[in-house]
PDB file of N, CA and C in Angstrom:
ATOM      1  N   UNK A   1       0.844  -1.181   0.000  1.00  0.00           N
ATOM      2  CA  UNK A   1       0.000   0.000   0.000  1.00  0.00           C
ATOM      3  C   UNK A   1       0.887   1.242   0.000  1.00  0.00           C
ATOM      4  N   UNK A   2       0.372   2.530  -0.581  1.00  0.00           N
ATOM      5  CA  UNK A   2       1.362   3.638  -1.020  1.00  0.00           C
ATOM      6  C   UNK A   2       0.584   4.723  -0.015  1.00  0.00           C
ATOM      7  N   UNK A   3       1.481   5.450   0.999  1.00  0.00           N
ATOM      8  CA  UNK A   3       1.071   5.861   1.735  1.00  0.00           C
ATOM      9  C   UNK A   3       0.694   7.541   1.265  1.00  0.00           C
ATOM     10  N   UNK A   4      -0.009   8.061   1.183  1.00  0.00           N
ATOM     11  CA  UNK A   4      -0.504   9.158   0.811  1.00  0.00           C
ATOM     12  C   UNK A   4      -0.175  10.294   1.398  1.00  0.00           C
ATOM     13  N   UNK A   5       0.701  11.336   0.586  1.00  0.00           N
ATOM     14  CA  UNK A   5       1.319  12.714   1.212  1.00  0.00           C
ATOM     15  C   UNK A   5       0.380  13.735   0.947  1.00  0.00           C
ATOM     16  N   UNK A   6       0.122  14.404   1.933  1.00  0.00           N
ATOM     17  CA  UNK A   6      -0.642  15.675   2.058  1.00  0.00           C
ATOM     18  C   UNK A   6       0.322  17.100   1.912  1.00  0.00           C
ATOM     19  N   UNK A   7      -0.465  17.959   1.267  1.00  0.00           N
ATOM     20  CA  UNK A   7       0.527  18.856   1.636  1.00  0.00           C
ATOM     21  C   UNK A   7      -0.218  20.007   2.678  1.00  0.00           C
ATOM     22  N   UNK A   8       1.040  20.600   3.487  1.00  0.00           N
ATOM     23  CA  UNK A   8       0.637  21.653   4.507  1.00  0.00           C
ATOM     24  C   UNK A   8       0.887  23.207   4.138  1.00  0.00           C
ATOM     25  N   UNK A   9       0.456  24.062   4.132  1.00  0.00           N
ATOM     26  CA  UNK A   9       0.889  24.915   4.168  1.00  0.00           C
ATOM     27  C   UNK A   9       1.202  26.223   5.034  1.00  0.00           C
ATOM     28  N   UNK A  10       2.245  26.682   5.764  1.00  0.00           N
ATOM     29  CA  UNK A  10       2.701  26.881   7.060  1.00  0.00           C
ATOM     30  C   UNK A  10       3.019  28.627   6.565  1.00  0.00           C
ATOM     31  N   UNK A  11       2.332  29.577   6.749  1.00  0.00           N
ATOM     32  CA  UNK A  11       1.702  31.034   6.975  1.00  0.00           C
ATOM     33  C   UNK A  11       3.096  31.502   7.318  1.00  0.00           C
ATOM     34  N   UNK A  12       3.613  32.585   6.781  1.00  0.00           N
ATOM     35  CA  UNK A  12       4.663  33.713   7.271  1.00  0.00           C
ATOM     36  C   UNK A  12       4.300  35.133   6.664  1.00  0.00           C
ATOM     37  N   UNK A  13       3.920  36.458   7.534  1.00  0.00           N
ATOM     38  CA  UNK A  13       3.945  37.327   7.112  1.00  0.00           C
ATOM     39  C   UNK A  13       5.339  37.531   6.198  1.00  0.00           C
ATOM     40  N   UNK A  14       5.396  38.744   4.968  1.00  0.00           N
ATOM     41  CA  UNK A  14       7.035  38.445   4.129  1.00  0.00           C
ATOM     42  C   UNK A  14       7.696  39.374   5.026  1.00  0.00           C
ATOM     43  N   UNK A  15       8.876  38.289   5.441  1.00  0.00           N
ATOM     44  CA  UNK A  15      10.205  39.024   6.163  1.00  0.00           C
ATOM     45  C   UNK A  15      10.184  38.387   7.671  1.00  0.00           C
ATOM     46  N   UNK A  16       9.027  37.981   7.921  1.00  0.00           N
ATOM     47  CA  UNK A  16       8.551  37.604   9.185  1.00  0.00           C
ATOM     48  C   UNK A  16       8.862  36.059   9.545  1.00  0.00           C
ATOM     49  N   UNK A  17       8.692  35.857  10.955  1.00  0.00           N
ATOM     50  CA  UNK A  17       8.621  34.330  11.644  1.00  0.00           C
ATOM     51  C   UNK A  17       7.485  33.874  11.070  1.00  0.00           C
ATOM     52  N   UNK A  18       7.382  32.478  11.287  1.00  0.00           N
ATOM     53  CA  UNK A  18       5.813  31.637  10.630  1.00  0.00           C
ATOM     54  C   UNK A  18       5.294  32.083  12.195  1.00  0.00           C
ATOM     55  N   UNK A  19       4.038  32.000  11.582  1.00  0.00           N
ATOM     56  CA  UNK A  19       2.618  31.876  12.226  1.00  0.00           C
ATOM     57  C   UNK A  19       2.027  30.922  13.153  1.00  0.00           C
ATOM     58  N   UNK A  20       3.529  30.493  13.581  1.00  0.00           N
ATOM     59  CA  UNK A  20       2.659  28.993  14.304  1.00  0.00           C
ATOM     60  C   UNK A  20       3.439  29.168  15.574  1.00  0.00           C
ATOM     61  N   UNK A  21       2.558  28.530  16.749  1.00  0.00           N
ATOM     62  CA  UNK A  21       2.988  28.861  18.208  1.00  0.00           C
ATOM     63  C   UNK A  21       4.064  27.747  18.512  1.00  0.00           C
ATOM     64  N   UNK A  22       3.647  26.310  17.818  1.00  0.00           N
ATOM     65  CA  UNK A  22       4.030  25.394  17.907  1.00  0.00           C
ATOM     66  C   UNK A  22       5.960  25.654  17.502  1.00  0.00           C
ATOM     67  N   UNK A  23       5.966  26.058  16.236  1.00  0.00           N
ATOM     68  CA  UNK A  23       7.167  26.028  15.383  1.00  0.00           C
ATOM     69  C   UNK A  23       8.028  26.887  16.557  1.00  0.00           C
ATOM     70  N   UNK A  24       7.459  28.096  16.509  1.00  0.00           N
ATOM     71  CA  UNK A  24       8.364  29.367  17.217  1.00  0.00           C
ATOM     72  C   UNK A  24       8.612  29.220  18.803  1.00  0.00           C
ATOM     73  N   UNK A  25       7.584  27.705  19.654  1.00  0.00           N
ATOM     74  CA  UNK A  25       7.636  28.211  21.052  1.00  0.00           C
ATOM     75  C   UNK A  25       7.563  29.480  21.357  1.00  0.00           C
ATOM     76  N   UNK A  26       6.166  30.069  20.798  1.00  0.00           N
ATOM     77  CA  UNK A  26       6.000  31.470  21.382  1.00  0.00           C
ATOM     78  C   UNK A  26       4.834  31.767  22.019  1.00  0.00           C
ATOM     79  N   UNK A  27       3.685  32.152  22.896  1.00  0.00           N
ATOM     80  CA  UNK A  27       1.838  32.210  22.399  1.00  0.00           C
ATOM     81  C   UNK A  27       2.262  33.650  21.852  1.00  0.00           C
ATOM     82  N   UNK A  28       2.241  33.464  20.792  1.00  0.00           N
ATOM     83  CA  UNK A  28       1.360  34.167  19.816  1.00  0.00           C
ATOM     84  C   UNK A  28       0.345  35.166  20.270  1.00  0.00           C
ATOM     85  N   UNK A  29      -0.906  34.326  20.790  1.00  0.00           N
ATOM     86  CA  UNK A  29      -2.671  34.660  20.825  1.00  0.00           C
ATOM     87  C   UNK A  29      -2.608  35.080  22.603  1.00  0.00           C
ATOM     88  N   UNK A  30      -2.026  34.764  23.244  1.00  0.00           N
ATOM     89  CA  UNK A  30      -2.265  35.543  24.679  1.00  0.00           C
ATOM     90  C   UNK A  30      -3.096  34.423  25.317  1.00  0.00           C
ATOM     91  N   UNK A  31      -2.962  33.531  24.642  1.00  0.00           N
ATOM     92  CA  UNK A  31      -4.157  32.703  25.439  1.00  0.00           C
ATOM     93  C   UNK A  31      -3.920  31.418  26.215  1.00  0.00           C
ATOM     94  N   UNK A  32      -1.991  31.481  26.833  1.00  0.00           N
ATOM     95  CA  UNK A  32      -1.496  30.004  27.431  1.00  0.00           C
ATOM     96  C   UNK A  32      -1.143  29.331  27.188  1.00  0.00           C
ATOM     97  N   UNK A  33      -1.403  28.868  25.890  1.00  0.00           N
ATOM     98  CA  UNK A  33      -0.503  27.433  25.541  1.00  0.00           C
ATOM     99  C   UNK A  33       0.081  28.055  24.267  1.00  0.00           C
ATOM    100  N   UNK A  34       0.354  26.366  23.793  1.00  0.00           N
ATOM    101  CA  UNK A  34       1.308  26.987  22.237  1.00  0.00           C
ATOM    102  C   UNK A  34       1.437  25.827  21.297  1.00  0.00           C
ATOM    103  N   UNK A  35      -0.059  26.171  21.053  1.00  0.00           N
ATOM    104  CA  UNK A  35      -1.089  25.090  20.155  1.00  0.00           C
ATOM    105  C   UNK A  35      -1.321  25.759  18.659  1.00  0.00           C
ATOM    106  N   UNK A  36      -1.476  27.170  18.879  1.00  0.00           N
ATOM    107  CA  UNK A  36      -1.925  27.755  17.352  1.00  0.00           C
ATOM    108  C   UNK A  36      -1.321  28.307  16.807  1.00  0.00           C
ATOM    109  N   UNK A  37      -1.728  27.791  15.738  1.00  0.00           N
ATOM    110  CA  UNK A  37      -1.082  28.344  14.536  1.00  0.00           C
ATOM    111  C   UNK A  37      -1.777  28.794  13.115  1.00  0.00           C
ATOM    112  N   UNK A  38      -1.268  29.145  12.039  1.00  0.00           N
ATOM    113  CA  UNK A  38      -1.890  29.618  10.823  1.00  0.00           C
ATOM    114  C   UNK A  38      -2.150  28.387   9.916  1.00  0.00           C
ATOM    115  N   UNK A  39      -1.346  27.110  10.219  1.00  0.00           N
ATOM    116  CA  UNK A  39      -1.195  26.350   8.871  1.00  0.00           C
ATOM    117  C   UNK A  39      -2.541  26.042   8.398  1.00  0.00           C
ATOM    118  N   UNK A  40      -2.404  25.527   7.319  1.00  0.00           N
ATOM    119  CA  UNK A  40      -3.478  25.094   6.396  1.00  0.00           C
ATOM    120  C   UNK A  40      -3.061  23.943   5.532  1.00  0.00           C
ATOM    121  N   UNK A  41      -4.486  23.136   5.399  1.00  0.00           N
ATOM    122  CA  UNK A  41      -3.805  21.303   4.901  1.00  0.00           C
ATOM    123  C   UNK A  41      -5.071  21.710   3.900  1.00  0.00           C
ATOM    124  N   UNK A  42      -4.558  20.807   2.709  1.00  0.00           N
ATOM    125  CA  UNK A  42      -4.761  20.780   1.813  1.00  0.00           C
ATOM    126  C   UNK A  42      -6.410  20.725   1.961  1.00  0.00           C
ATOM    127  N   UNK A  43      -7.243  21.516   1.507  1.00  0.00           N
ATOM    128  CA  UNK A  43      -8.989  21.842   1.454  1.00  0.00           C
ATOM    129  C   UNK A  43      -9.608  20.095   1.297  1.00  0.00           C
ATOM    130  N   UNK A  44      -9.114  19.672   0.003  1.00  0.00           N
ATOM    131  CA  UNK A  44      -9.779  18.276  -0.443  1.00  0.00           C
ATOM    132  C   UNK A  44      -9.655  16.877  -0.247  1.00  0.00           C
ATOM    133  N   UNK A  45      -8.870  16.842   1.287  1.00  0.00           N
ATOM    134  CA  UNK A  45      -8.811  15.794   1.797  1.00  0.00           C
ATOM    135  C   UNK A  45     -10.167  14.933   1.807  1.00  0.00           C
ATOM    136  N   UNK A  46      -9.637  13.739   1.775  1.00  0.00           N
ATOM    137  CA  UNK A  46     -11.410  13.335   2.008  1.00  0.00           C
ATOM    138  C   UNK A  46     -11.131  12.269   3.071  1.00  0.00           C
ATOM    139  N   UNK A  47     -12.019  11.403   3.496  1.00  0.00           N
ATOM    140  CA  UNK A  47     -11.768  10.621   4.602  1.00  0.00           C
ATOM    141  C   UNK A  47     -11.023   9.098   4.000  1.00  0.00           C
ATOM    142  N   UNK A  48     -10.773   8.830   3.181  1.00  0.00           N
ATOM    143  CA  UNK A  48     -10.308   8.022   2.078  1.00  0.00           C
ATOM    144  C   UNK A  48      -8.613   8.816   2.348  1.00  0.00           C
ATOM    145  N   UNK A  49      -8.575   9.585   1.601  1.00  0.00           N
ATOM    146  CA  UNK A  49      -7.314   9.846   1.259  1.00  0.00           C
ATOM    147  C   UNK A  49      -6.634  10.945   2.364  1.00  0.00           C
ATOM    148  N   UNK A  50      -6.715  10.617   3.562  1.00  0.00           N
ATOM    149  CA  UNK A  50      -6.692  11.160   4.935  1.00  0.00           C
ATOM    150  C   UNK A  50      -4.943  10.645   5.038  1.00  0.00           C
ATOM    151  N   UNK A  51      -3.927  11.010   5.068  1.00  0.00           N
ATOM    152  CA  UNK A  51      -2.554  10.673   5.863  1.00  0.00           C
ATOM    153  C   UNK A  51      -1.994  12.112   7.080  1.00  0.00           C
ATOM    154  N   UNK A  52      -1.394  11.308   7.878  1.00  0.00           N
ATOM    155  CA  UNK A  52      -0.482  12.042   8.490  1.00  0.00           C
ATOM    156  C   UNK A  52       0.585  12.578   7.996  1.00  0.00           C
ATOM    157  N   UNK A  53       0.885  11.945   6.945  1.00  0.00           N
ATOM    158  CA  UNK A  53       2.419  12.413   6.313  1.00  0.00           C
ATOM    159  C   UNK A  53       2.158  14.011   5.597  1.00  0.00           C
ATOM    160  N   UNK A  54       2.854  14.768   5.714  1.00  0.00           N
ATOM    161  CA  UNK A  54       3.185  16.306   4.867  1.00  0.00           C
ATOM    162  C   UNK A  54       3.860  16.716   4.602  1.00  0.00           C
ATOM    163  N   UNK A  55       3.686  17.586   3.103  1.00  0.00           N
ATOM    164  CA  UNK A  55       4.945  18.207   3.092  1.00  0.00           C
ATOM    165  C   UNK A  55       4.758  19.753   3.226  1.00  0.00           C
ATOM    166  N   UNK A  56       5.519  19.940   3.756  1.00  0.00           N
ATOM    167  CA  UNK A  56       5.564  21.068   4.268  1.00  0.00           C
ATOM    168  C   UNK A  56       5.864  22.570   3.100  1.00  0.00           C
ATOM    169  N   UNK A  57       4.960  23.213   2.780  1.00  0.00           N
ATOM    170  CA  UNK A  57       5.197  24.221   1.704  1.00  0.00           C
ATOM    171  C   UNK A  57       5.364  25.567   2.455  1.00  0.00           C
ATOM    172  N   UNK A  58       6.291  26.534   2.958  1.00  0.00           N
ATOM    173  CA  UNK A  58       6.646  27.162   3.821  1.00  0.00           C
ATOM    174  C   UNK A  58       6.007  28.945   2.703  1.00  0.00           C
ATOM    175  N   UNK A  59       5.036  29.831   3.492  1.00  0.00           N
ATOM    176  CA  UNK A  59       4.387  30.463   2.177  1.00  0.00           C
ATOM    177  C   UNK A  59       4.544  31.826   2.923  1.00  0.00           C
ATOM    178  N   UNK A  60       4.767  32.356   2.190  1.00  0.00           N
ATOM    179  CA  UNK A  60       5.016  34.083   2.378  1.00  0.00           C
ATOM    180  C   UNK A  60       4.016  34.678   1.795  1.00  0.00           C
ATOM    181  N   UNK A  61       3.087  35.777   2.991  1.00  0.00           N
ATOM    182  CA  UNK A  61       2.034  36.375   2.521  1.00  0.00           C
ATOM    183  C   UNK A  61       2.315  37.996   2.825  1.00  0.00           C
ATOM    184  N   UNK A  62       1.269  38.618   2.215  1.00  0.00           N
ATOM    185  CA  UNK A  62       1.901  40.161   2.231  1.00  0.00           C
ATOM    186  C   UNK A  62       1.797  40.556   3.924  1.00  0.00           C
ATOM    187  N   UNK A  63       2.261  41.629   4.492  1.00  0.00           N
ATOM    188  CA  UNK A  63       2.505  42.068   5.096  1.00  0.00           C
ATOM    189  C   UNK A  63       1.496  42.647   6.084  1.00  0.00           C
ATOM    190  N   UNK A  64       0.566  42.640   5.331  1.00  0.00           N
ATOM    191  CA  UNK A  64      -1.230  43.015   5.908  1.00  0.00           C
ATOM    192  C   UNK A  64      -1.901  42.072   6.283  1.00  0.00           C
ATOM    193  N   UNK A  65      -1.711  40.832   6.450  1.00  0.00           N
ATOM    194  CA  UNK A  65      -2.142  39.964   6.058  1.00  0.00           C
ATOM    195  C   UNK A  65      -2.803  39.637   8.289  1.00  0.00           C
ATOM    196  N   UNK A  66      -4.240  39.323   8.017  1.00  0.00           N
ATOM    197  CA  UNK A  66      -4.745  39.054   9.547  1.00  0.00           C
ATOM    198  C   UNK A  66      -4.419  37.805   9.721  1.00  0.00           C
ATOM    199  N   UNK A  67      -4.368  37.516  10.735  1.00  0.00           N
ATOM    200  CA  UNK A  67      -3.918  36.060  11.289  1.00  0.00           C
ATOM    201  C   UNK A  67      -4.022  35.975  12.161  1.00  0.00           C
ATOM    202  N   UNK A  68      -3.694  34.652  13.411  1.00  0.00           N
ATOM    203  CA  UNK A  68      -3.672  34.329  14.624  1.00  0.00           C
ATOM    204  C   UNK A  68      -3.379  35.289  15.389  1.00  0.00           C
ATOM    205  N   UNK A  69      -2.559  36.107  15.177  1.00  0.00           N
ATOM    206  CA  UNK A  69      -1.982  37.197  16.039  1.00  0.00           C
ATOM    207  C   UNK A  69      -3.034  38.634  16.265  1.00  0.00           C
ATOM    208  N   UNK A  70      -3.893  38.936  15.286  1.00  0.00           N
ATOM    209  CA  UNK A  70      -5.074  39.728  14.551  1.00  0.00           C
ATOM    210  C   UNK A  70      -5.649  39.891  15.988  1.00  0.00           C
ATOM    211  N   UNK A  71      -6.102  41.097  16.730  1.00  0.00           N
ATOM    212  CA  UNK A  71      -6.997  41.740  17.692  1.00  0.00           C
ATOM    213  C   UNK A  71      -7.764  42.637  16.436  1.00  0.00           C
ATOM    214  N   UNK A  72      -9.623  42.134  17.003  1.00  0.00           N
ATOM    215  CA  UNK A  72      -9.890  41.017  17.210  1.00  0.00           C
ATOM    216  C   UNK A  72      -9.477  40.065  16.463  1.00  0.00           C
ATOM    217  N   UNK A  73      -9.547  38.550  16.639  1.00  0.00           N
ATOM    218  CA  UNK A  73      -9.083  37.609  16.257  1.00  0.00           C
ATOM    219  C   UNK A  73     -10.012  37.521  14.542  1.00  0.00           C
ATOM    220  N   UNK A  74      -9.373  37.972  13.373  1.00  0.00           N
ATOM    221  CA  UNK A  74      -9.578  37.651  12.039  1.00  0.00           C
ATOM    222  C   UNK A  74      -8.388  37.188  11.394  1.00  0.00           C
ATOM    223  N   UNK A  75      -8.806  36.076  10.809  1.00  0.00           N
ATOM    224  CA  UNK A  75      -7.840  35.511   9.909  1.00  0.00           C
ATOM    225  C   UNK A  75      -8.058  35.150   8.247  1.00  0.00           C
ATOM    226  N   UNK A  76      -7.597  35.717   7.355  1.00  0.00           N
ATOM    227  CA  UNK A  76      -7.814  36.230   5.966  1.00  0.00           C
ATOM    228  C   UNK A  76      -7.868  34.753   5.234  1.00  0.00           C
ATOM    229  N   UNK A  77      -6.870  33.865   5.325  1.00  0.00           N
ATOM    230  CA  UNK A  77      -6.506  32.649   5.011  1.00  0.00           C
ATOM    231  C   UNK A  77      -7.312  31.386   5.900  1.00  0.00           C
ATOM    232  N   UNK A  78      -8.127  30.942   5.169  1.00  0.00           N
ATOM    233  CA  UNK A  78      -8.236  29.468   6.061  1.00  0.00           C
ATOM    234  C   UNK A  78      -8.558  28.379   5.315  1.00  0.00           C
ATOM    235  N   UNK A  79      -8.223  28.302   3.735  1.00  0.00           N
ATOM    236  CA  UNK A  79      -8.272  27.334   2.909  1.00  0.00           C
ATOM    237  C   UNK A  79      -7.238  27.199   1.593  1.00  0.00           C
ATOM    238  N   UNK A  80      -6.692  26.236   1.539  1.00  0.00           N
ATOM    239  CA  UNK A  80      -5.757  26.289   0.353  1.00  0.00           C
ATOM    240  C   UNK A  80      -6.377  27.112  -0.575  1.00  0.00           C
ATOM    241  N   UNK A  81      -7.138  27.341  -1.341  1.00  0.00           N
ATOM    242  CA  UNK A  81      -7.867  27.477  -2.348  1.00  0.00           C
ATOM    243  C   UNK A  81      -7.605  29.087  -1.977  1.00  0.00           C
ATOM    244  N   UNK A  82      -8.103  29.669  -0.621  1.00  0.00           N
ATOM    245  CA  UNK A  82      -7.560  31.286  -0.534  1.00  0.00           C
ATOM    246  C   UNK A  82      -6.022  31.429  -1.050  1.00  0.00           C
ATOM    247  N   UNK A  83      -4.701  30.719  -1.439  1.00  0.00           N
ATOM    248  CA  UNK A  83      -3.565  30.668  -1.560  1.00  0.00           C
ATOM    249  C   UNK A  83      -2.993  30.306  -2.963  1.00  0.00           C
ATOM    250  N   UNK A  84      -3.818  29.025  -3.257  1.00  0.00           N
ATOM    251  CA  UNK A  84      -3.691  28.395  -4.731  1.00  0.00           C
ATOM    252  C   UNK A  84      -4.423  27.765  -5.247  1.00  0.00           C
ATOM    253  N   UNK A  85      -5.032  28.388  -6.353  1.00  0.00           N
ATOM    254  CA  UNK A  85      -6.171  28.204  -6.922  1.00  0.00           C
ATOM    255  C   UNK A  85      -5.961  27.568  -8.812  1.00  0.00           C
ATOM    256  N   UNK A  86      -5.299  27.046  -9.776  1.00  0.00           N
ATOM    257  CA  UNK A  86      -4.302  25.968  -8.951  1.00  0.00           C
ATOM    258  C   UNK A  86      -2.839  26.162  -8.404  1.00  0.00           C
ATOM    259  N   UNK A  87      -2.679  27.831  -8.739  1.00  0.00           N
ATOM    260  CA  UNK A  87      -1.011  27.980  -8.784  1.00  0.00           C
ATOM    261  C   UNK A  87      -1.281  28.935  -7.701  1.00  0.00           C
ATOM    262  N   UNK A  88       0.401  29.352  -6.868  1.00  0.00           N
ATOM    263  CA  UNK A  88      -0.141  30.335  -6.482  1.00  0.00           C
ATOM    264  C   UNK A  88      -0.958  31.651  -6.654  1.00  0.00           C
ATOM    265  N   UNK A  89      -1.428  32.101  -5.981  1.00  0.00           N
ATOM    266  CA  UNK A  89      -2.256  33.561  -6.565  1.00  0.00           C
ATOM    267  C   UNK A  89      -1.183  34.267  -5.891  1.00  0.00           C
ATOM    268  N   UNK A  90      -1.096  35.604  -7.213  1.00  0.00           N
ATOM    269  CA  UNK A  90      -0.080  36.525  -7.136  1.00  0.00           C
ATOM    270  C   UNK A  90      -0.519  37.644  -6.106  1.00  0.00           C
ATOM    271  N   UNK A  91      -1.925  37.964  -5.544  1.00  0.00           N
ATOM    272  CA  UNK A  91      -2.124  39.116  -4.541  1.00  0.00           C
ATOM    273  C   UNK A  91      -1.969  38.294  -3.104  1.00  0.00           C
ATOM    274  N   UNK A  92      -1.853  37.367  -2.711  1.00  0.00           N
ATOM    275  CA  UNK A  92      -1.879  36.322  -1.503  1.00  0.00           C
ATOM    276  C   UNK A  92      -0.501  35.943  -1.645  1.00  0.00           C
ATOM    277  N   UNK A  93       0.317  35.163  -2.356  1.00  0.00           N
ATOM    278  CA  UNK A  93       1.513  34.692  -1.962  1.00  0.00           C
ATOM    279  C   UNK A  93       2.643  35.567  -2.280  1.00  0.00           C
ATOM    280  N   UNK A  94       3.469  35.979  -1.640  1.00  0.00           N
ATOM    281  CA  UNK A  94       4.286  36.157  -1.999  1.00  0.00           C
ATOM    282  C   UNK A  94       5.221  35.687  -2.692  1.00  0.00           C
ATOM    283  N   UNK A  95       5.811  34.828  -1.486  1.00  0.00           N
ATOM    284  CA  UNK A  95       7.109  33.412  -2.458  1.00  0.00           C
ATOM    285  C   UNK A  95       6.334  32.187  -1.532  1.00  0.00           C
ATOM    286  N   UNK A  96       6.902  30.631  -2.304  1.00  0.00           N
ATOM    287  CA  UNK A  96       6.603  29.236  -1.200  1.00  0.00           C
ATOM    288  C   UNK A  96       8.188  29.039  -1.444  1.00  0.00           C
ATOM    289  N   UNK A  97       8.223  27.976  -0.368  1.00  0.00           N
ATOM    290  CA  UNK A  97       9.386  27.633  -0.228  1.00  0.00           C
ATOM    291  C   UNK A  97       8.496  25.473   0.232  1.00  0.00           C
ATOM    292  N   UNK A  98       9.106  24.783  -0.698  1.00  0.00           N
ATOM    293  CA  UNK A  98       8.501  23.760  -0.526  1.00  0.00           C
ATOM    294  C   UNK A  98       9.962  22.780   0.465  1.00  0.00           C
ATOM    295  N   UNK A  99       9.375  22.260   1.473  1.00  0.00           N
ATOM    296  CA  UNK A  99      10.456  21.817   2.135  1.00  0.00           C
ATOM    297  C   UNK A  99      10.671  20.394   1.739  1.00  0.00           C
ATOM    298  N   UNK A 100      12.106  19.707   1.617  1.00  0.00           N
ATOM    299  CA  UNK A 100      12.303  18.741   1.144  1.00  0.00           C
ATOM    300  C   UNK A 100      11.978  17.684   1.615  1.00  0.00           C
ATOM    301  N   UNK A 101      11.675  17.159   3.162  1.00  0.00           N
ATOM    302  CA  UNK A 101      11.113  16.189   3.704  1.00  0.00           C
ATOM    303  C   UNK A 101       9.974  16.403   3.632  1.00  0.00           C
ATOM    304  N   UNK A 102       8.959  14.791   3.888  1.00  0.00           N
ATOM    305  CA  UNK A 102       7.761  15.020   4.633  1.00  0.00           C
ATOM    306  C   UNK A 102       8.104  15.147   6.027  1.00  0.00           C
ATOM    307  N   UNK A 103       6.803  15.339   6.630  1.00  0.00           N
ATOM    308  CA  UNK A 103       6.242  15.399   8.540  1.00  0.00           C
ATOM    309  C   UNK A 103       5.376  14.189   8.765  1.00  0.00           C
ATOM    310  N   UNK A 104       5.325  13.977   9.777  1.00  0.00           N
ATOM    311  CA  UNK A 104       4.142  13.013  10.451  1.00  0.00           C
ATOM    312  C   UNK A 104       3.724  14.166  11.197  1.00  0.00           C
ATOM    313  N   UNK A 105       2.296  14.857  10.515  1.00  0.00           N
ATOM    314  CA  UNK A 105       1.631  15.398  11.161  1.00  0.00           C
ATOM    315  C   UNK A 105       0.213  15.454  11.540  1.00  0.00           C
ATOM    316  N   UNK A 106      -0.098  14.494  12.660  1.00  0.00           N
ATOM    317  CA  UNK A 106      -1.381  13.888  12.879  1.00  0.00           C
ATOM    318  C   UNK A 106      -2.434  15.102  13.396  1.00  0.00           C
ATOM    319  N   UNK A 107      -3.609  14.836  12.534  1.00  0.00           N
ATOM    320  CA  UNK A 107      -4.864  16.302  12.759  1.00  0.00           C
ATOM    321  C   UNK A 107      -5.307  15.336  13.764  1.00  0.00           C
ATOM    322  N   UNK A 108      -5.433  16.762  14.854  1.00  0.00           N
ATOM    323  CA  UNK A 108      -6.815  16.593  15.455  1.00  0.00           C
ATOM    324  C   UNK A 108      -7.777  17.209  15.623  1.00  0.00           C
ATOM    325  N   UNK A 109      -8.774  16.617  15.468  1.00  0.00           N
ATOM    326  CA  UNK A 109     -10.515  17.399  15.169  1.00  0.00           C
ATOM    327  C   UNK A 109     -11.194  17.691  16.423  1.00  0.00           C
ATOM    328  N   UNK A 110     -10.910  17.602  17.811  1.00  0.00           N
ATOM    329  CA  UNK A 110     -11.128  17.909  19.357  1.00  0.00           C
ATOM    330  C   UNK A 110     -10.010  17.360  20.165  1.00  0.00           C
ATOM    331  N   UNK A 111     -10.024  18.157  20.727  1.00  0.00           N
ATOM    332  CA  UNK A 111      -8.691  17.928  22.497  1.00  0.00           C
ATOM    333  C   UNK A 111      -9.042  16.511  22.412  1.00  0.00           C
ATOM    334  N   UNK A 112      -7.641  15.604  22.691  1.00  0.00           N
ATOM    335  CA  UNK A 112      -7.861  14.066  23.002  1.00  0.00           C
ATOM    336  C   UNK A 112      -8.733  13.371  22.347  1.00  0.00           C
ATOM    337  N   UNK A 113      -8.800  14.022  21.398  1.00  0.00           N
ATOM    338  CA  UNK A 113      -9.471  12.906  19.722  1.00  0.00           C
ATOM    339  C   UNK A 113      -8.442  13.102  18.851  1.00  0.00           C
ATOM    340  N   UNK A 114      -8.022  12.060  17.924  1.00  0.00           N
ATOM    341  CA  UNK A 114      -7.704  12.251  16.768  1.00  0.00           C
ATOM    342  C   UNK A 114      -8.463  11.288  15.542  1.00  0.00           C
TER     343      UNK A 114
END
């Protein structure tokens, strides 16, 4: 059986750290832990073609751009398809940077579910 790669895509304002609390050990959001982040997995997963494995596409967005960090909390991005529609879109991405490994990165859909 051929194990199925997803791809992720992991939010950086351009010039900036990524968007994720996890990556940076930072909170971000003020809110205690250091769980959130910006990424985004591919929109058309289906429950069929569901893996943990990713690759990691590292994406530079403009500089305006709302996110996790956003008082109040708005975030501009929350589907591949806002990013690449099929290529990148030129007003949303800046540059990607596609990383050469996959991840084992297991979703979870509630605290202590996966």
């Amino acid at each position: 059986a051929r194990l199925v790669v997803n791809e992720m895509y992991t939010l950086r304002r351009e010039g900036r750290e990524a968007l994720s609390e996890p990556r940076r050990g930072v909170d971000i959001t003020g809110d205690g832990d250091l769980w959130d982040t910006n990424d985004i997995f591919l929109s058309s997963i289906g429950a069929l073609d569901y893996s943990p494995l990713v690759r990691v596409n590292n994406v530079a967005v403009p500089l305006t751009t709302n996110s996790i960090d956003s008082a109040p909390l708005e975030v501009d991005f929350t589907t591949s398809e806002d990013l690449f529609n099929p290529g990148p879109d030129p007003v949303n991405v800046v540059a990607v940077e596609v990383e050469s490994r996959a991840r084992n990165c297991p979703h979870q859909a509630a605290i202590g579910e996966l």
